[in-house]
N, C-alpha and C. Protein backbone atom coordinates (compact mmCIF):
# COMPACT_ATOMS: atom_id res chain seq x y z
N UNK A 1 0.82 -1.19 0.00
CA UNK A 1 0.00 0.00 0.00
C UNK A 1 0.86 1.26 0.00
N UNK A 2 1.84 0.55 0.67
CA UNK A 2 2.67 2.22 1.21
C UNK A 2 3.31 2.32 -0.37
N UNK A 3 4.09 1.39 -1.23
CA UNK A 3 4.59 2.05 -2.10
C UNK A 3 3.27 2.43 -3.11
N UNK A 4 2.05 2.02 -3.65
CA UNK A 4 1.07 2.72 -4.20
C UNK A 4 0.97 4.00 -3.94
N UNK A 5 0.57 4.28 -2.75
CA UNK A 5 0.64 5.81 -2.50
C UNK A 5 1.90 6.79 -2.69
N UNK A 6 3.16 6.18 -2.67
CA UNK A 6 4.16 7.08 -3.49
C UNK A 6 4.07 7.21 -4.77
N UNK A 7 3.59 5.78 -5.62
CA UNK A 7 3.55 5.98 -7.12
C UNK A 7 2.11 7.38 -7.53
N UNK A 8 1.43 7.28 -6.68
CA UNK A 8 -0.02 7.96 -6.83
C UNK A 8 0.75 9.95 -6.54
N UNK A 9 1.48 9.86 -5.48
CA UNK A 9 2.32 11.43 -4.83
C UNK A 9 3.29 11.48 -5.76
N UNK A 10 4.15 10.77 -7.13
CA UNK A 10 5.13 10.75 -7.19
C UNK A 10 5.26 12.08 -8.52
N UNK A 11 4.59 12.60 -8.93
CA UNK A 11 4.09 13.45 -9.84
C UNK A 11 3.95 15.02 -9.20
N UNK A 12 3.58 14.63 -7.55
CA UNK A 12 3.77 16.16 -6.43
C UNK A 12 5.22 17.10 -6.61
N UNK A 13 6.23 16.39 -6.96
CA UNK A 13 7.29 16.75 -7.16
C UNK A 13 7.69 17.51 -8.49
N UNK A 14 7.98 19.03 -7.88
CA UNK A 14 8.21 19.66 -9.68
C UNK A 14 9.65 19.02 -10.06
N UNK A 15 10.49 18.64 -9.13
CA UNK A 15 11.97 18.51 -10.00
C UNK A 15 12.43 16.95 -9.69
N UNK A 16 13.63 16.74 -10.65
CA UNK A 16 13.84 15.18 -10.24
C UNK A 16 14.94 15.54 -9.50
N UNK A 17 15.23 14.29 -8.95
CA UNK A 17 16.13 14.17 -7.72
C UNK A 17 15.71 15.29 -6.58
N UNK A 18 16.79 15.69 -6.06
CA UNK A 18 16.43 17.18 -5.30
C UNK A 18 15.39 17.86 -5.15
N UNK A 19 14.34 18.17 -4.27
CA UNK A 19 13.31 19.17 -4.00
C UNK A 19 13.47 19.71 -3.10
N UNK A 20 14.28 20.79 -2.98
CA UNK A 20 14.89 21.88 -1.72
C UNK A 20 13.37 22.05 -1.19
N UNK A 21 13.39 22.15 0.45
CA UNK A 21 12.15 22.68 0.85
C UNK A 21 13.19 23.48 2.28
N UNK A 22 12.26 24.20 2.30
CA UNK A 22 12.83 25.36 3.64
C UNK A 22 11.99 25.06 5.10
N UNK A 23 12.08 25.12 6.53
CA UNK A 23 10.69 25.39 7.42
C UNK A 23 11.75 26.25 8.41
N UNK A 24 11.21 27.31 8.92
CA UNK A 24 11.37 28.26 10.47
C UNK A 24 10.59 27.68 11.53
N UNK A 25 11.54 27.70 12.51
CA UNK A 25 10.64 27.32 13.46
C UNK A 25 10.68 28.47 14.24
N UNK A 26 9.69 29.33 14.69
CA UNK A 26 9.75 30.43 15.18
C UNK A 26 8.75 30.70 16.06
N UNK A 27 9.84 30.86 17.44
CA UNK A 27 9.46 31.14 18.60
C UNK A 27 9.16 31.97 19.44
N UNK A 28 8.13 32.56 20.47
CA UNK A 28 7.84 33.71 21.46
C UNK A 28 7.59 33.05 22.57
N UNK A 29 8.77 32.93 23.30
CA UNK A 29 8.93 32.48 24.95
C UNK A 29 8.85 31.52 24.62
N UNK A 30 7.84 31.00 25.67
CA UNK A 30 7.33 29.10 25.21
C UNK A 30 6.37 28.78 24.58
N UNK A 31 6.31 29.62 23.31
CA UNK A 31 5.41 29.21 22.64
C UNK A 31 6.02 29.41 20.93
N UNK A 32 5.10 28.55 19.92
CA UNK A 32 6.35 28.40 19.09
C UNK A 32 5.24 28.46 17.72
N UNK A 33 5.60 28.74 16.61
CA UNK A 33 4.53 29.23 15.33
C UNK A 33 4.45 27.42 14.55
N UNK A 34 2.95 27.83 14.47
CA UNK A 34 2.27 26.11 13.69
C UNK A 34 1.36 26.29 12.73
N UNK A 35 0.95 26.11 11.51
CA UNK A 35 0.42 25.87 10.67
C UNK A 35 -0.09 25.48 10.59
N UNK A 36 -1.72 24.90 9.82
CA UNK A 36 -2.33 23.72 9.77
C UNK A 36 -2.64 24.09 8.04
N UNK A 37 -1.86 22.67 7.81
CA UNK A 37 -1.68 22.73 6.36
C UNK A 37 -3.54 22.56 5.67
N UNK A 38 -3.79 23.06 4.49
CA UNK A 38 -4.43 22.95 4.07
C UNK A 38 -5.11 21.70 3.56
N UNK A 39 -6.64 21.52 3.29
CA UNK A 39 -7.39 19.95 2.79
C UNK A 39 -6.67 19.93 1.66
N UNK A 40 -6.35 20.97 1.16
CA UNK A 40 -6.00 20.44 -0.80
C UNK A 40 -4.38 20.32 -0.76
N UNK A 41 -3.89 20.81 0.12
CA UNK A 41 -1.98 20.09 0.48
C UNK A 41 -2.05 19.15 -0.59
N UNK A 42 -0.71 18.99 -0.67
CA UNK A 42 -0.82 17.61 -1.59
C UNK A 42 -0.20 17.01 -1.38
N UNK A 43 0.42 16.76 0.52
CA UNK A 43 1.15 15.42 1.45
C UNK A 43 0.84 16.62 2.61
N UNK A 44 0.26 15.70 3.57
CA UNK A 44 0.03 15.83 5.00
C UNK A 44 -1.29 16.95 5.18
N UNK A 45 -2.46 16.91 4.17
CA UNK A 45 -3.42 17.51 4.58
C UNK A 45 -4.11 17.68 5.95
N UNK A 46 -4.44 19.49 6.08
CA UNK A 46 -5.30 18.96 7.55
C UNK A 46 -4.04 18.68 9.15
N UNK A 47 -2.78 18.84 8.71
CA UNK A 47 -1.76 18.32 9.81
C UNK A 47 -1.56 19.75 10.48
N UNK A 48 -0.91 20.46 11.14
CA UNK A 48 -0.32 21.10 11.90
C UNK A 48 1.14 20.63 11.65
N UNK A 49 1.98 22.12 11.37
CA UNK A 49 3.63 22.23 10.85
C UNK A 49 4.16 23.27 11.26
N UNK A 50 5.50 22.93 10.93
CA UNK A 50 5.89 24.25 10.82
C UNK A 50 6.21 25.03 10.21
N UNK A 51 5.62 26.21 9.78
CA UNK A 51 5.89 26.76 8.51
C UNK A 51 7.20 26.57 7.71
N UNK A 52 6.67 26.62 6.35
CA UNK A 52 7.70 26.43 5.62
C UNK A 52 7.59 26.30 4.28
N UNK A 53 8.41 25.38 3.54
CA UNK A 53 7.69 24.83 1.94
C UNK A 53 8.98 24.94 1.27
N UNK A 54 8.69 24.93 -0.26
CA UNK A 54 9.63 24.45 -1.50
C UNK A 54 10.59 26.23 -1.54
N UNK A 55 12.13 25.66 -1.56
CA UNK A 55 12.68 27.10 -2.11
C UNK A 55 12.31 27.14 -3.49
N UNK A 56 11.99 28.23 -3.76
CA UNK A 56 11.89 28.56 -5.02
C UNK A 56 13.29 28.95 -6.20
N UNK A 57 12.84 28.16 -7.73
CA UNK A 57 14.30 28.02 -8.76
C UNK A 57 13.46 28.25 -9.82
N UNK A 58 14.04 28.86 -10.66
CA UNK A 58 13.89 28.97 -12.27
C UNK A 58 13.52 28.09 -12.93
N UNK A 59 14.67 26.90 -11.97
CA UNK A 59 14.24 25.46 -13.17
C UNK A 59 12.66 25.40 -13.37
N UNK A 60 12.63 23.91 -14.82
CA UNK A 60 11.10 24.09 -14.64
C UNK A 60 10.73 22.40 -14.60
N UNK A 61 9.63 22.30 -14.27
CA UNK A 61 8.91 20.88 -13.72
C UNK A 61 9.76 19.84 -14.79
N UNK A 62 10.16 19.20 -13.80
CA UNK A 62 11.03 17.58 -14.53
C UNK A 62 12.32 17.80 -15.00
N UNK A 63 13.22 18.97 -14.93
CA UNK A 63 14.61 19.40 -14.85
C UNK A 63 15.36 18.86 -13.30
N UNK A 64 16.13 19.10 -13.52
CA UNK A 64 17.15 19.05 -12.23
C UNK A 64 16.98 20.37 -11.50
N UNK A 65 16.69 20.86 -10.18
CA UNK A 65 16.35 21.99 -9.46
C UNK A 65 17.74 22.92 -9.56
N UNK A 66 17.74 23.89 -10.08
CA UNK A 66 18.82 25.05 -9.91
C UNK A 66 18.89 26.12 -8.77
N UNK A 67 19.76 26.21 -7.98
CA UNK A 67 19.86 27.43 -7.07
C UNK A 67 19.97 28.36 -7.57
N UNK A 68 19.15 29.06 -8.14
CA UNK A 68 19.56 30.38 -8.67
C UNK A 68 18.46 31.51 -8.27
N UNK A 69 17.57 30.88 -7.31
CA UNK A 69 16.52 32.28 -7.09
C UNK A 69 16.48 33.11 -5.71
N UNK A 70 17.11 32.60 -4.41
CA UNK A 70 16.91 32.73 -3.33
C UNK A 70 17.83 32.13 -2.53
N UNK A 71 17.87 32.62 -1.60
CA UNK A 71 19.04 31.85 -0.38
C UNK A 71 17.72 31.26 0.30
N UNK A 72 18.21 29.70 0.92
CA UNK A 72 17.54 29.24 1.98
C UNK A 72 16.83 30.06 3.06
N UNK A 73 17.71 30.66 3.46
CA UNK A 73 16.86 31.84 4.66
C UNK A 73 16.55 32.99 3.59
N UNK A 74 15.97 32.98 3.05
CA UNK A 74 15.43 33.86 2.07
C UNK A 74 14.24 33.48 2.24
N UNK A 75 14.56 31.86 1.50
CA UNK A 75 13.07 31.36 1.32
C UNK A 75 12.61 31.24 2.43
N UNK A 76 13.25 30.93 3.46
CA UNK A 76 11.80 30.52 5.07
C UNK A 76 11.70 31.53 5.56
N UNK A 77 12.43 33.15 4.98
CA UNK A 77 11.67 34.38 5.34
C UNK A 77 10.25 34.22 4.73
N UNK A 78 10.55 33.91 3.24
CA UNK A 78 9.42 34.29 2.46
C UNK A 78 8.20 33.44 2.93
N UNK A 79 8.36 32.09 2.84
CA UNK A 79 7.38 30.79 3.48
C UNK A 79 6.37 31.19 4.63
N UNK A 80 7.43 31.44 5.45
CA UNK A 80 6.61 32.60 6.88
C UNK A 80 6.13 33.55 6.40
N UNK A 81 6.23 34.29 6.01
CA UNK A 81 5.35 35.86 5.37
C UNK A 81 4.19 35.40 4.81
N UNK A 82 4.97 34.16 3.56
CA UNK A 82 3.28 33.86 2.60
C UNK A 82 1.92 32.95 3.75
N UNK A 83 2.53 32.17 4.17
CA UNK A 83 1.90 31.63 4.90
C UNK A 83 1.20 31.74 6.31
N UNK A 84 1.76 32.82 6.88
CA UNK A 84 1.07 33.51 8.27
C UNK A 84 1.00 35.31 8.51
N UNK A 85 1.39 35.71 7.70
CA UNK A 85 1.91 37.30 7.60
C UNK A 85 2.63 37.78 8.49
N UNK A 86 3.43 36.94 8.83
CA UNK A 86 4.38 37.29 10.14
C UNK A 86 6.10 37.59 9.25
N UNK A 87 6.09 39.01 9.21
CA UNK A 87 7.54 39.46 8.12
C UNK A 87 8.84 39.55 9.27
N UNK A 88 9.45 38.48 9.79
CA UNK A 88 10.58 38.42 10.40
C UNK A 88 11.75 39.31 9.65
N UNK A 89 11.67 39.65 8.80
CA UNK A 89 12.49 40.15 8.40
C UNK A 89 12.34 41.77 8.42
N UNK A 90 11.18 41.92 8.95
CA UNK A 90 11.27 43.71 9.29
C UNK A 90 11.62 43.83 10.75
N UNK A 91 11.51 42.67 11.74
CA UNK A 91 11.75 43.02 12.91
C UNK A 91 13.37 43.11 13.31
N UNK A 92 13.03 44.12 13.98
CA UNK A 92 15.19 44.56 13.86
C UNK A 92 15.64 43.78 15.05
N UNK A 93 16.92 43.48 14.42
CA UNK A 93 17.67 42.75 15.60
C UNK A 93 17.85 41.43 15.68
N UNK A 94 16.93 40.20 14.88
CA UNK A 94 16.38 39.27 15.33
C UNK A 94 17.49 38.44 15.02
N UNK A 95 17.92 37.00 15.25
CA UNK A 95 19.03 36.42 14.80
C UNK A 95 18.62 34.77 14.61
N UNK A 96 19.01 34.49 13.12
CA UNK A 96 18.46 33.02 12.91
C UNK A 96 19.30 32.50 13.01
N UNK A 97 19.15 31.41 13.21
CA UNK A 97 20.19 29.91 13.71
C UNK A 97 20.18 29.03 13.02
N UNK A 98 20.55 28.46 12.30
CA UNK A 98 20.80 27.78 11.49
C UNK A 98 20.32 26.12 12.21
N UNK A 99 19.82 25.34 11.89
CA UNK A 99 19.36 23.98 12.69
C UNK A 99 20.23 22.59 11.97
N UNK A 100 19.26 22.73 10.91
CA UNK A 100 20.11 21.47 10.12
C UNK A 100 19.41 21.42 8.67
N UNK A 101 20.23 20.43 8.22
CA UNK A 101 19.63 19.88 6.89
C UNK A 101 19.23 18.31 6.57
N UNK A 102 17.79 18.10 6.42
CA UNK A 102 17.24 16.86 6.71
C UNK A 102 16.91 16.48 5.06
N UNK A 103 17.41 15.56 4.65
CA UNK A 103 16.45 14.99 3.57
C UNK A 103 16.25 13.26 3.38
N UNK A 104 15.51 13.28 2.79
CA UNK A 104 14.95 11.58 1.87
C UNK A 104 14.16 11.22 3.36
N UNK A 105 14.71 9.80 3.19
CA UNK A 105 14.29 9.01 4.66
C UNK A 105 12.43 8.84 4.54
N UNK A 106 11.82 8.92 3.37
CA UNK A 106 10.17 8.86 4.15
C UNK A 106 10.09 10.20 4.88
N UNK A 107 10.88 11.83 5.42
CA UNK A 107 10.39 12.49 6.25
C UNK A 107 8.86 13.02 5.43
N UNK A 108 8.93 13.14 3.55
CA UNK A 108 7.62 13.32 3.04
C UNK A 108 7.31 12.37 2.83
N UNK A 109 6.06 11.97 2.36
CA UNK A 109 5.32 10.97 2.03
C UNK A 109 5.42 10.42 0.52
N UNK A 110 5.74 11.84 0.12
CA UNK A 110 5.94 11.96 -1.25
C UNK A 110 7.28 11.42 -1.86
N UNK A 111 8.51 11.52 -0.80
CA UNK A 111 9.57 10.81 -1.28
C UNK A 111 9.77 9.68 -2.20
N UNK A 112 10.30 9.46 -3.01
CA UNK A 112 10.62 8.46 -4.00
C UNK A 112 11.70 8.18 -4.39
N UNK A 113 12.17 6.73 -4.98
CA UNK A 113 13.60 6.54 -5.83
C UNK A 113 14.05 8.15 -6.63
N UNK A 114 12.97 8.58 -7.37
CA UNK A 114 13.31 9.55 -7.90
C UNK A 114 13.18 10.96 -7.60
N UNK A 115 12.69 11.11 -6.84
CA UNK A 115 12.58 12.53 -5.95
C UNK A 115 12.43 12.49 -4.41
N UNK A 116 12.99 13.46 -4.00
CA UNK A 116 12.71 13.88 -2.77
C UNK A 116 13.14 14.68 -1.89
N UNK A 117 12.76 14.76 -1.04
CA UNK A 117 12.88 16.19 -0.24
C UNK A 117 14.20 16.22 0.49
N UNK A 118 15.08 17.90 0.52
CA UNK A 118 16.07 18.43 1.36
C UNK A 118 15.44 19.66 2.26
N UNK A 119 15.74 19.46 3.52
CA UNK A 119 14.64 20.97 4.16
C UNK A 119 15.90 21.15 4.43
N UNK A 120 15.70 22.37 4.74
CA UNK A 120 17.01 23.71 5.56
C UNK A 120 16.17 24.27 6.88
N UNK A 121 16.45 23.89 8.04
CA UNK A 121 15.87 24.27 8.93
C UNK A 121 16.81 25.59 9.57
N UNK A 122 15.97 26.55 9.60
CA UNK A 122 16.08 27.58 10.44
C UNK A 122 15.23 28.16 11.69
N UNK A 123 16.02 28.28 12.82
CA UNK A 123 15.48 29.35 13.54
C UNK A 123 15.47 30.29 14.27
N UNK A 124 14.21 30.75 14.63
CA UNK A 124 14.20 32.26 15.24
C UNK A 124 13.21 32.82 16.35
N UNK A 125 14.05 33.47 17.76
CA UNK A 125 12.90 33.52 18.21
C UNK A 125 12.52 35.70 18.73
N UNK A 126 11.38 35.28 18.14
CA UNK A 126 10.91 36.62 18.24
C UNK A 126 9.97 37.13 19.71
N UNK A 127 10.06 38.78 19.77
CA UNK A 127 9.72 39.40 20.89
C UNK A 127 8.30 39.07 21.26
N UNK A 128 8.02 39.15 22.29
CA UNK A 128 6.33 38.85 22.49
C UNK A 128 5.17 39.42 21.80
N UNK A 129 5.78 40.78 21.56
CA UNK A 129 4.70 41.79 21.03
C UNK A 129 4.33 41.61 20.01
N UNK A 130 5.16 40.84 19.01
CA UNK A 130 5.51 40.98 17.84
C UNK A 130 4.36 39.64 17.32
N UNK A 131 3.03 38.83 16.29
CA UNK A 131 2.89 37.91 15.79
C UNK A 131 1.07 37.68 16.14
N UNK A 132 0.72 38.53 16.86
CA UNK A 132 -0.47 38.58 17.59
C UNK A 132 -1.66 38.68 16.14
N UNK A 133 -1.39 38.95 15.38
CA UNK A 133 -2.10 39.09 13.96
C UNK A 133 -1.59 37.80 12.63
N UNK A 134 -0.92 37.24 13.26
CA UNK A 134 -0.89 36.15 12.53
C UNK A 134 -1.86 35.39 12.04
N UNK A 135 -2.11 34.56 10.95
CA UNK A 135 -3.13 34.06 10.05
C UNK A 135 -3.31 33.26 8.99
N UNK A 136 -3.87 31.92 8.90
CA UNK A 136 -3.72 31.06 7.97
C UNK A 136 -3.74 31.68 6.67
N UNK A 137 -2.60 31.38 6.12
CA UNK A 137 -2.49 32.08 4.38
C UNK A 137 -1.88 31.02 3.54
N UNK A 138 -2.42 31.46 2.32
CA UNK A 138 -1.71 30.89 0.90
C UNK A 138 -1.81 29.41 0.99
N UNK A 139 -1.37 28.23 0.99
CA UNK A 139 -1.74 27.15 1.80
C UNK A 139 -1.92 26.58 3.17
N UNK A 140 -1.52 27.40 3.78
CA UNK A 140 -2.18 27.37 5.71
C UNK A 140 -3.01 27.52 5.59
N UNK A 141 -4.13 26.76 6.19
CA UNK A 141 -5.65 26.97 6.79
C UNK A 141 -5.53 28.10 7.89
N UNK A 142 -4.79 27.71 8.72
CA UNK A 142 -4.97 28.41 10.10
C UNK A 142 -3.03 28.47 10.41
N UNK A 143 -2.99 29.58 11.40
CA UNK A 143 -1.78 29.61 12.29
C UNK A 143 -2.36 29.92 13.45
N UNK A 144 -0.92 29.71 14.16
CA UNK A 144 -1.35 29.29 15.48
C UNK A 144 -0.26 29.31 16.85
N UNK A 145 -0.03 30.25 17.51
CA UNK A 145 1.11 29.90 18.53
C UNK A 145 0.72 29.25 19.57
N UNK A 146 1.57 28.12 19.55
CA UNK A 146 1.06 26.94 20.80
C UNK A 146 1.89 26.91 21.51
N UNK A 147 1.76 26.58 22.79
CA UNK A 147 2.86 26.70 23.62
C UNK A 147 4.55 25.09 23.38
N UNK A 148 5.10 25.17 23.56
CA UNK A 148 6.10 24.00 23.00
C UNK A 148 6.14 22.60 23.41
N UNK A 149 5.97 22.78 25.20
CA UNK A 149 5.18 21.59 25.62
C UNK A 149 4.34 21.12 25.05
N UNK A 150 3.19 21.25 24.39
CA UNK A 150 1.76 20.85 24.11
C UNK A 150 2.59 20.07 22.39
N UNK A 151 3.26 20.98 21.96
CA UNK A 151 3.76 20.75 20.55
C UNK A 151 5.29 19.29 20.82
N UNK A 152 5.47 19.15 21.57
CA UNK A 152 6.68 18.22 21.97
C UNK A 152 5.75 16.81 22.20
N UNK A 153 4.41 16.99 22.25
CA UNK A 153 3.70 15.56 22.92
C UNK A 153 2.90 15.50 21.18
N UNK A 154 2.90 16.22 20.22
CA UNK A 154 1.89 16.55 19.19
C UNK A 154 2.09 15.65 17.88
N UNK A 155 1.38 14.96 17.10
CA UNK A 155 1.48 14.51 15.73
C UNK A 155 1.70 15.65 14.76
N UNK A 156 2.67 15.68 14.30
CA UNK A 156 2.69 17.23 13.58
C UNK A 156 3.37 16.61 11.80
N UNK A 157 3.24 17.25 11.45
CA UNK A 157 3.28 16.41 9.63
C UNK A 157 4.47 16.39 9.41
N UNK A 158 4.37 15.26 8.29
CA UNK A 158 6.21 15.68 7.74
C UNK A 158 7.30 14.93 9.48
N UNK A 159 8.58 15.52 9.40
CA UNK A 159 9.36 15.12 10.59
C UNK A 159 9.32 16.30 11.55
N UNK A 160 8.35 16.76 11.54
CA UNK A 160 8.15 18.30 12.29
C UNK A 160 8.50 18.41 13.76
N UNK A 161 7.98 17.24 14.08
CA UNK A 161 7.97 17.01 15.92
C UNK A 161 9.50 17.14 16.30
C-alpha cells in the first residue's frame, strides 16, 4: 500500500532528484509558530507544521532543481510571510540559527527513488509583542502559537515534531 501511494504522490514533485524545501521554526517564549496545512496540500493535509515549503528556482517541472533564485533563509523568510503574515524580516535585531539539513528518509510521504525532499531548517525567536495578527495564508488553513510543551507531545506532519 505504502509504495502505491508514493507511485499515486510521485508526480507532487516539480523537479527530479532534489526538492529543496525550507521550514522556520519560530518562537515567542514558550510558545512556538504552527500551521495547519491545508485539505488540498498535496502530502500531509489537515496536519499542523511548521511553517515552511519548496525554495523557489527557475528550473522548470522535470529538470534538475537550480539554485539560482533565493538563499535558503530567504526562502523561510518568504514561506513565513506567505503563509502567516508574520515578516521576520522587518523586525530589527532578530538572529536566525541555522538547525540542520534533513532529507529523503520517508520524512515526506511523497519521497521516492526519484525525488525527494532536502529541508534547511532555520530558527528564530521573536519578541512577544511581535505575531499577535498572525493568520492562515496561501496554503495554511490556520496559524497558530502553541505553547512547545503541548507541541513536543503533538502529531505534527512531515518530521516536524
Amino acid at each position: 500500500m505504502k509504495y502505491l501511494i508514493k507511485e499515486i504522490l510521485k508526480e507532487e514533485f516539480l523537479y527530479k532528484g532534489v526538492n529543496p524545501t525550507v521550514d522556520l521554526i519560530v518562537t515567542r517564549g514558550d510558545e512556538i509558530l504552527l500551521i495547519k496545512r491545508g485539505s488540498d496540500s498535496a502530502a500531509e493535509p489537515n496536519k499542523w507544521a511548521l511553517p515552511g515549503g519548496f525554495h523557489d528556482s527557475n528550473a522548470t517541472k522535470g529538470e534538475d532543481w537550480v539554485n539560482n533564485k533565493e538563499t535558503t533563509l530567504q526562502a523561510a523568510k518568504r514561506e513565513v510571510k506567505e503563509e502567516t503574515g508574520l515578516e521576520v524580516d522587518k523586525i530589527d535585531g532578530l538572529k536566525f540559527y541555522f538547525v540542520g539539513v534533513f532529507e529523503g528518509g520517508d520524512r515526506d510521504p511523497r519521497d521516492n527513488e526519484d525525488s525527494w525532499t532536502k529541508s534547511t531548517v532555520y530558527k528564530v525567536d521573536v519578541p512577544k509583542e511581535f505575531g499577535d495578527d498572525i493568520k492562515g495564508m496561501d496554503d495554511a488553513s490556520k496559524a497558530r502559537w502553541v505553547p512547545i510543551n503541548i507541541v513536543l507531545n503533538s502529531d505534527l506532519a512531515f518530521d516536524h515534531r
